[in-house]
C-alpha atoms as a PDB file:
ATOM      1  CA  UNK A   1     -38.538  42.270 -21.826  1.00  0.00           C
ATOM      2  CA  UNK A   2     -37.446  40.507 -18.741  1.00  0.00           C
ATOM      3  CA  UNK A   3     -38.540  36.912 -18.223  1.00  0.00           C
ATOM      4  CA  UNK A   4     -41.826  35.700 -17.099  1.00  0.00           C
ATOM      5  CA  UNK A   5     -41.786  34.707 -13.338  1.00  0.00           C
ATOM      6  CA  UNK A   6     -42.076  30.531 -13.039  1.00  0.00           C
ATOM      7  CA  UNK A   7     -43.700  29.429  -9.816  1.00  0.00           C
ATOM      8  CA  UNK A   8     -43.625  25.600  -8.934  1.00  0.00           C
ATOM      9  CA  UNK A   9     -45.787  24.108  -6.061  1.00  0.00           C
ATOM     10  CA  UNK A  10     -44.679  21.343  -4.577  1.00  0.00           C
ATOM     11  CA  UNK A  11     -46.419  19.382  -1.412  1.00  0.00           C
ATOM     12  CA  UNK A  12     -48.158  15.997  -0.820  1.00  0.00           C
ATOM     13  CA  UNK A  13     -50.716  14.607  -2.737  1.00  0.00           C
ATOM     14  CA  UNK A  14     -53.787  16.100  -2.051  1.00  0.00           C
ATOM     15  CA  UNK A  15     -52.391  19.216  -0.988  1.00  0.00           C
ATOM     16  CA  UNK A  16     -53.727  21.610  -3.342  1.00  0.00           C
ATOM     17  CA  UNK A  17     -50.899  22.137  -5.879  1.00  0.00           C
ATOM     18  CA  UNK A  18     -53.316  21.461  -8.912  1.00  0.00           C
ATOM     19  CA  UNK A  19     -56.361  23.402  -7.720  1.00  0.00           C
ATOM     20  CA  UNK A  20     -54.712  25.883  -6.356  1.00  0.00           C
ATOM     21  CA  UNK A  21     -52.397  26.213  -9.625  1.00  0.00           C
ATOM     22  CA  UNK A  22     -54.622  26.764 -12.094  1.00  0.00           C
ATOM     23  CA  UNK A  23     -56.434  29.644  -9.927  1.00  0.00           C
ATOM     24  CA  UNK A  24     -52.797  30.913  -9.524  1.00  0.00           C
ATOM     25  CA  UNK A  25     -52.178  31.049 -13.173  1.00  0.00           C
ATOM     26  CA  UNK A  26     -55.306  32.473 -14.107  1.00  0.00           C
ATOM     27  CA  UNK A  27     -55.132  35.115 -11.815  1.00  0.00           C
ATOM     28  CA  UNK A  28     -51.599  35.865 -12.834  1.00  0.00           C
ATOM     29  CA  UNK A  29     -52.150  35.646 -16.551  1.00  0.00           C
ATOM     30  CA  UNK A  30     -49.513  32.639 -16.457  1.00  0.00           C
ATOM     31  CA  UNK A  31     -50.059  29.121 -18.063  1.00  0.00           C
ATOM     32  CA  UNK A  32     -50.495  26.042 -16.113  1.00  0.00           C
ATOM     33  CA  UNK A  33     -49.039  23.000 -16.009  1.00  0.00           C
ATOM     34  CA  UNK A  34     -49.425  19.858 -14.201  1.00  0.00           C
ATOM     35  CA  UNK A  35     -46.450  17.586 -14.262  1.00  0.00           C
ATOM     36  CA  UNK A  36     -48.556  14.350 -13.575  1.00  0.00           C
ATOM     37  CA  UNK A  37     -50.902  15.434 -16.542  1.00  0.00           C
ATOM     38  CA  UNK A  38     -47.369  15.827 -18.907  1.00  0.00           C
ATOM     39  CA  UNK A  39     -46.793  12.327 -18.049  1.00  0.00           C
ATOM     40  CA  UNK A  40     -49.739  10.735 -18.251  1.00  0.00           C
ATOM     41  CA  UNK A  41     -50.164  13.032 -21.948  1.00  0.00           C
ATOM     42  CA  UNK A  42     -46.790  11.688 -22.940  1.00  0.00           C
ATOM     43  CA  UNK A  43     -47.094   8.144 -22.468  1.00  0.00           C
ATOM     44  CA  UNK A  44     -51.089   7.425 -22.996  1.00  0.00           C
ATOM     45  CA  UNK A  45     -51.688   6.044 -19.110  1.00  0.00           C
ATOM     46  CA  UNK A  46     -52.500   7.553 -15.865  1.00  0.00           C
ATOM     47  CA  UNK A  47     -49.789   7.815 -13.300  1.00  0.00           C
ATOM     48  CA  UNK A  48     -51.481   4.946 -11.956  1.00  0.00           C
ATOM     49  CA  UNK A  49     -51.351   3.139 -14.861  1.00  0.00           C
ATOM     50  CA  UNK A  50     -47.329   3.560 -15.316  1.00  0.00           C
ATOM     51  CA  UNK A  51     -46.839   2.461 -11.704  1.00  0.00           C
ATOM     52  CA  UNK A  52     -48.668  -0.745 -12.157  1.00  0.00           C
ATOM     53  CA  UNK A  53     -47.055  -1.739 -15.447  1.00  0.00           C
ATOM     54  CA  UNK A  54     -43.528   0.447 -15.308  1.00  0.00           C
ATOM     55  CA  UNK A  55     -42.860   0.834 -11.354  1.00  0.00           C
ATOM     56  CA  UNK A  56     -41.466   3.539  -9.205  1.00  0.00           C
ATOM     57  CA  UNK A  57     -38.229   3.723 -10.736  1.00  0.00           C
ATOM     58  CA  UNK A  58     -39.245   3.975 -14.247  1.00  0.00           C
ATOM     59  CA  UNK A  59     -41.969   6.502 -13.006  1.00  0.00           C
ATOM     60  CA  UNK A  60     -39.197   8.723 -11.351  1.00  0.00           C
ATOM     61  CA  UNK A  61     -36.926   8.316 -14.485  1.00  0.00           C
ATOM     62  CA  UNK A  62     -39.712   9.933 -16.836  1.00  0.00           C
ATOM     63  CA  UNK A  63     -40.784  12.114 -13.862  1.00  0.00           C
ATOM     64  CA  UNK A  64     -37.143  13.713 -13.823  1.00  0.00           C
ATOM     65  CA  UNK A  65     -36.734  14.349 -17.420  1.00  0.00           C
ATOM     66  CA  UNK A  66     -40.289  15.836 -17.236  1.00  0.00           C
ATOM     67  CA  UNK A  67     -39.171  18.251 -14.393  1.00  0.00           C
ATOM     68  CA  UNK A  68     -36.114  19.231 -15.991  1.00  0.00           C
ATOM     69  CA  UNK A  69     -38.320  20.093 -19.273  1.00  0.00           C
ATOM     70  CA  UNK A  70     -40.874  22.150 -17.569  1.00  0.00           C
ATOM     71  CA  UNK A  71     -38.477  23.859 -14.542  1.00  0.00           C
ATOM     72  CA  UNK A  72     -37.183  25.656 -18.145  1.00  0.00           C
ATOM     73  CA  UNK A  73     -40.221  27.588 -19.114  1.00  0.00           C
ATOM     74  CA  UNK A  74     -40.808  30.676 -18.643  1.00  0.00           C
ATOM     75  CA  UNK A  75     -44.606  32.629 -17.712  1.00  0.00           C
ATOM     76  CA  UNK A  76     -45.637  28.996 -16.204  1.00  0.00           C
ATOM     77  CA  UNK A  77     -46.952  27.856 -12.777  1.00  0.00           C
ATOM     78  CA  UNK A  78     -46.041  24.339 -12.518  1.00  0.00           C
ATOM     79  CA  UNK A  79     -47.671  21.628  -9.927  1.00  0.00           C
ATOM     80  CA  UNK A  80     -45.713  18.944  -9.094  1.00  0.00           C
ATOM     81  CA  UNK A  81     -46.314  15.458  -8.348  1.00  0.00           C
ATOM     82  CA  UNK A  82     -45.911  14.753  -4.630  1.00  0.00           C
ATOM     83  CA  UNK A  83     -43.236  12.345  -5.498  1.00  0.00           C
ATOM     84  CA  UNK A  84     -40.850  15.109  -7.617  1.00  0.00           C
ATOM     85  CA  UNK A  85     -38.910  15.697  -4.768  1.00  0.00           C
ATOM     86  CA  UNK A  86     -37.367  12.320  -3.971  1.00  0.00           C
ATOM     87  CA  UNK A  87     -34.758  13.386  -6.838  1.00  0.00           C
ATOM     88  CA  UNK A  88     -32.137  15.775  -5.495  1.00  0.00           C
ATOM     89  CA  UNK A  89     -32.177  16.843  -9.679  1.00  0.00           C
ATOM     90  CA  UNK A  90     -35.511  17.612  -9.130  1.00  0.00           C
ATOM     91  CA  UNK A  91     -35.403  19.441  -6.333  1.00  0.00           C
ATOM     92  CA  UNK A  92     -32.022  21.812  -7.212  1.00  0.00           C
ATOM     93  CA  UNK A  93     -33.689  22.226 -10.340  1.00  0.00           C
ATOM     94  CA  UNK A  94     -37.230  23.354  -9.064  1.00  0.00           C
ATOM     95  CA  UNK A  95     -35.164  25.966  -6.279  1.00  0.00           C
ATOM     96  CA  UNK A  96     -32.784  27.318  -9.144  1.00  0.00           C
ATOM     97  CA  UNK A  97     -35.128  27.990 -11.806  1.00  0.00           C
ATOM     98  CA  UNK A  98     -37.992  29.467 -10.043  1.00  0.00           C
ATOM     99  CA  UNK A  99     -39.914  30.041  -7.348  1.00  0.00           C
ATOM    100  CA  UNK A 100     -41.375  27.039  -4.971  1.00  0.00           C
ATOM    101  CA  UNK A 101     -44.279  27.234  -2.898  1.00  0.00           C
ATOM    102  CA  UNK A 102     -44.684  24.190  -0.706  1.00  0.00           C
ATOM    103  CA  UNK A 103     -48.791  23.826   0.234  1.00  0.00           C
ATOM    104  CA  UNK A 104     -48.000  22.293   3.525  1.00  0.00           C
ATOM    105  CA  UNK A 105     -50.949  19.635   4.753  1.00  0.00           C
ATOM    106  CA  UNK A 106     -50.778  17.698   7.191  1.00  0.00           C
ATOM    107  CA  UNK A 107     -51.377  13.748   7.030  1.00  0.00           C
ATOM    108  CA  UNK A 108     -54.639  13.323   8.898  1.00  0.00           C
ATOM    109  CA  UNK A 109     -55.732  16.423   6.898  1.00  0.00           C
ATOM    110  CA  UNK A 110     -54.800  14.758   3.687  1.00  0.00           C
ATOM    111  CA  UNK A 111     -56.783  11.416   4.914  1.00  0.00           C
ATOM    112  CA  UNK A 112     -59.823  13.538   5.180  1.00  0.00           C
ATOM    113  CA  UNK A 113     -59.807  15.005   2.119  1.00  0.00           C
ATOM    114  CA  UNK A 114     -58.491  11.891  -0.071  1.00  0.00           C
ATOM    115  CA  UNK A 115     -60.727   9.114   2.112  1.00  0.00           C
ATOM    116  CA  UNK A 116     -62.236   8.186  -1.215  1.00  0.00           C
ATOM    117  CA  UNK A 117     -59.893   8.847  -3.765  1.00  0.00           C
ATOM    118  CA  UNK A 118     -59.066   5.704  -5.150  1.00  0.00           C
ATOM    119  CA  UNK A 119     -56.873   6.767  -8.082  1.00  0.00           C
ATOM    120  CA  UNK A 120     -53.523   7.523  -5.503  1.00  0.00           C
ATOM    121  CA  UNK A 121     -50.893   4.328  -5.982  1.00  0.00           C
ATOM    122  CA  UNK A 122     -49.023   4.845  -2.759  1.00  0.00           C
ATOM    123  CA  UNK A 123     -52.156   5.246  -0.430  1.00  0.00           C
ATOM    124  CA  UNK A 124     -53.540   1.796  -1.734  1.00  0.00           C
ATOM    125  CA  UNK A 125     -53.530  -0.903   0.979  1.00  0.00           C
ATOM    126  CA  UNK A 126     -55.224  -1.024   4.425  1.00  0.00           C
ATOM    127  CA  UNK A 127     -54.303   2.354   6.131  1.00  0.00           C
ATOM    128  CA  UNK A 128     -53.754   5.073   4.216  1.00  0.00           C
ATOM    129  CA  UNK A 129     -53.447   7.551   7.056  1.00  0.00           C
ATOM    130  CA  UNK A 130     -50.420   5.939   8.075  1.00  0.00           C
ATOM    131  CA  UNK A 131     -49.046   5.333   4.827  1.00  0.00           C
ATOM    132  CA  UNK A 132     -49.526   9.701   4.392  1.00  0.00           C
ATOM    133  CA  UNK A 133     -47.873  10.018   7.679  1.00  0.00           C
ATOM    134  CA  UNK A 134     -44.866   8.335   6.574  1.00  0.00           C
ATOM    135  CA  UNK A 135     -45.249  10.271   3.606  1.00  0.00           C
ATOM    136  CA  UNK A 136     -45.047  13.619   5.412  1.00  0.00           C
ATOM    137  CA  UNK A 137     -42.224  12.492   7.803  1.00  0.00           C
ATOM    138  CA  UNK A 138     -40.063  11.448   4.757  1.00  0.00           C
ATOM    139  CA  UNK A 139     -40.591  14.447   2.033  1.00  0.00           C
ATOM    140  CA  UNK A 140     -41.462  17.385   4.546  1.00  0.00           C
ATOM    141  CA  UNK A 141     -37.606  18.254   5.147  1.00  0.00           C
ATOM    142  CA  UNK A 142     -37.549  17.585   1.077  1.00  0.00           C
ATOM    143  CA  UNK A 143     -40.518  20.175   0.521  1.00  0.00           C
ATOM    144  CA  UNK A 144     -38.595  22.820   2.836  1.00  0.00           C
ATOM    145  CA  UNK A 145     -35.151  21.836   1.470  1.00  0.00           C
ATOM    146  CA  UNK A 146     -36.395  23.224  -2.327  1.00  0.00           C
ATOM    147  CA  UNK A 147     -38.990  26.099  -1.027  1.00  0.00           C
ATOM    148  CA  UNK A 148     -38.968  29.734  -1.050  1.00  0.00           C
ATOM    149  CA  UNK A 149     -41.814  29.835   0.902  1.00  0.00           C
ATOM    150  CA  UNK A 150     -44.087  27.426   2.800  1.00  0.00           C
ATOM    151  CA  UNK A 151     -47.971  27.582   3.161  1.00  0.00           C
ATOM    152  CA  UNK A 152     -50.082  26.168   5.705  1.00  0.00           C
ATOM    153  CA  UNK A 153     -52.960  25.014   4.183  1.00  0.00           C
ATOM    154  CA  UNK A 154     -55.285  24.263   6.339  1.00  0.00           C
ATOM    155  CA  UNK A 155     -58.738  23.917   5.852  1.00  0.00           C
ATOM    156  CA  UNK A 156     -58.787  27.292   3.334  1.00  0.00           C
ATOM    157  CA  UNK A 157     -61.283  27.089   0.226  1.00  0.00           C
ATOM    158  CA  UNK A 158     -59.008  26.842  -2.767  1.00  0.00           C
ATOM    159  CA  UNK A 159     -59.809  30.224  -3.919  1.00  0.00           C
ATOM    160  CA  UNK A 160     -58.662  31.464  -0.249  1.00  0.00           C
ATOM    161  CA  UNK A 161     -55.452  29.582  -0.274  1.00  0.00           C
ATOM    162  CA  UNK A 162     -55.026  30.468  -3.916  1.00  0.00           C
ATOM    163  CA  UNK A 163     -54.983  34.438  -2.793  1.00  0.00           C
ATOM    164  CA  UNK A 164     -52.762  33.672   0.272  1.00  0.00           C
ATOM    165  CA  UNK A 165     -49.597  32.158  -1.951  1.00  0.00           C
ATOM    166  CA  UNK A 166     -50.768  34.970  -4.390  1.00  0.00           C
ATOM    167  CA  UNK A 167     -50.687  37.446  -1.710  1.00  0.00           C
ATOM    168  CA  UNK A 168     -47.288  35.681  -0.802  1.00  0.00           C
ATOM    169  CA  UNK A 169     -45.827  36.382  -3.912  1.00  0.00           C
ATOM    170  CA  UNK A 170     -46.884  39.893  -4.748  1.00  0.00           C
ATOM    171  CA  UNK A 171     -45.499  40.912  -1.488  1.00  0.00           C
ATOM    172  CA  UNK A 172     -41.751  39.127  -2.883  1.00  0.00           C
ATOM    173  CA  UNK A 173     -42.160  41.254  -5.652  1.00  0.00           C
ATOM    174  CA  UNK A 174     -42.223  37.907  -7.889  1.00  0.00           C
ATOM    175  CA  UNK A 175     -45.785  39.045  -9.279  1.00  0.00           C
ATOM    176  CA  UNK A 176     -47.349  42.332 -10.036  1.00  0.00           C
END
């Protein structure tokens, strides 16, 4: 029996890769994973949580080996943490081992859809627009860089942009 496909979303916070994930893998047949939920199942503390009392780096360092684990199995559609690209291990391993859909937002779309989500570390302080802009200006090239194909997400339901990357891979022949 040949291997099950493994598709891995990647894009900012807020994009859609959860949502949009778990529609995928239901409508697939496929099991879902969240890499931010691994974590915060592994150690007992939101992502939050291991920012404030860990930091970035240690973040990163569990966020890795967490990629590395996952990136491995087979029948799974994977969302990423926005961060999981900073790693250049992260991102050969997400382009090698499967197939990576980046849900492309834009920044001042994000802002509208996260102004009050207080649970995001790197959007606290006094503009959070700006901080996502930065965001998008440093990990776009990093989303593209690891993707096999990009999706504009707009302003989609998360059913419709769940049958667009669907629709996406069916036509790649990645799906049935």
């Amino acid at each position: 029996m040949p291997p099950q496909p493994r598709i891995f979303l990647v894009g900012l916070m807020g994009a859609g890769k959860t949502t949009v994930g778990r529609s995928l893998a239901q409508r697939t047949g496929l099991r879902f994973v969240d890499s931010d939920h691994e974590i915060e199942r592994r150690r007992g503390h939101s992502v939050s949580e291991i920012f404030a009392q860990d930091g970035e780096t240690a973040f990163r360092e569990l966020e890795q080996q967490v990629i590395d684990e996952l990136t491995r199995l087979d029948g799974v559609v994977l969302a990423t943490g926005g961060g999981a690209v900073l790693r250049e291990p992260n991102r050969r391993a997400l382009r090698e081992r499967g197939t990576v859909v980046y849900l492309r937002a834009g920044p001042d779309e994000l802002a509208h859809r996260m102004r009050n989500d207080r649970t995001r570390p790197l959007l606290r302080g006094a503009d959070p627009r700006s901080r996502l802009r930065e965001l998008f200006r440093q990990r776009d090239p990093l989303y593209r860089e690891c993707a096999h194909f990009v999706i504009e997400t707009g302003r989609p339901s998360p059913s419709m942009l769940s049958q667009l990357v669907l629709a996406q891979l069916e036509l790649a022949g990645i799906v049935a």
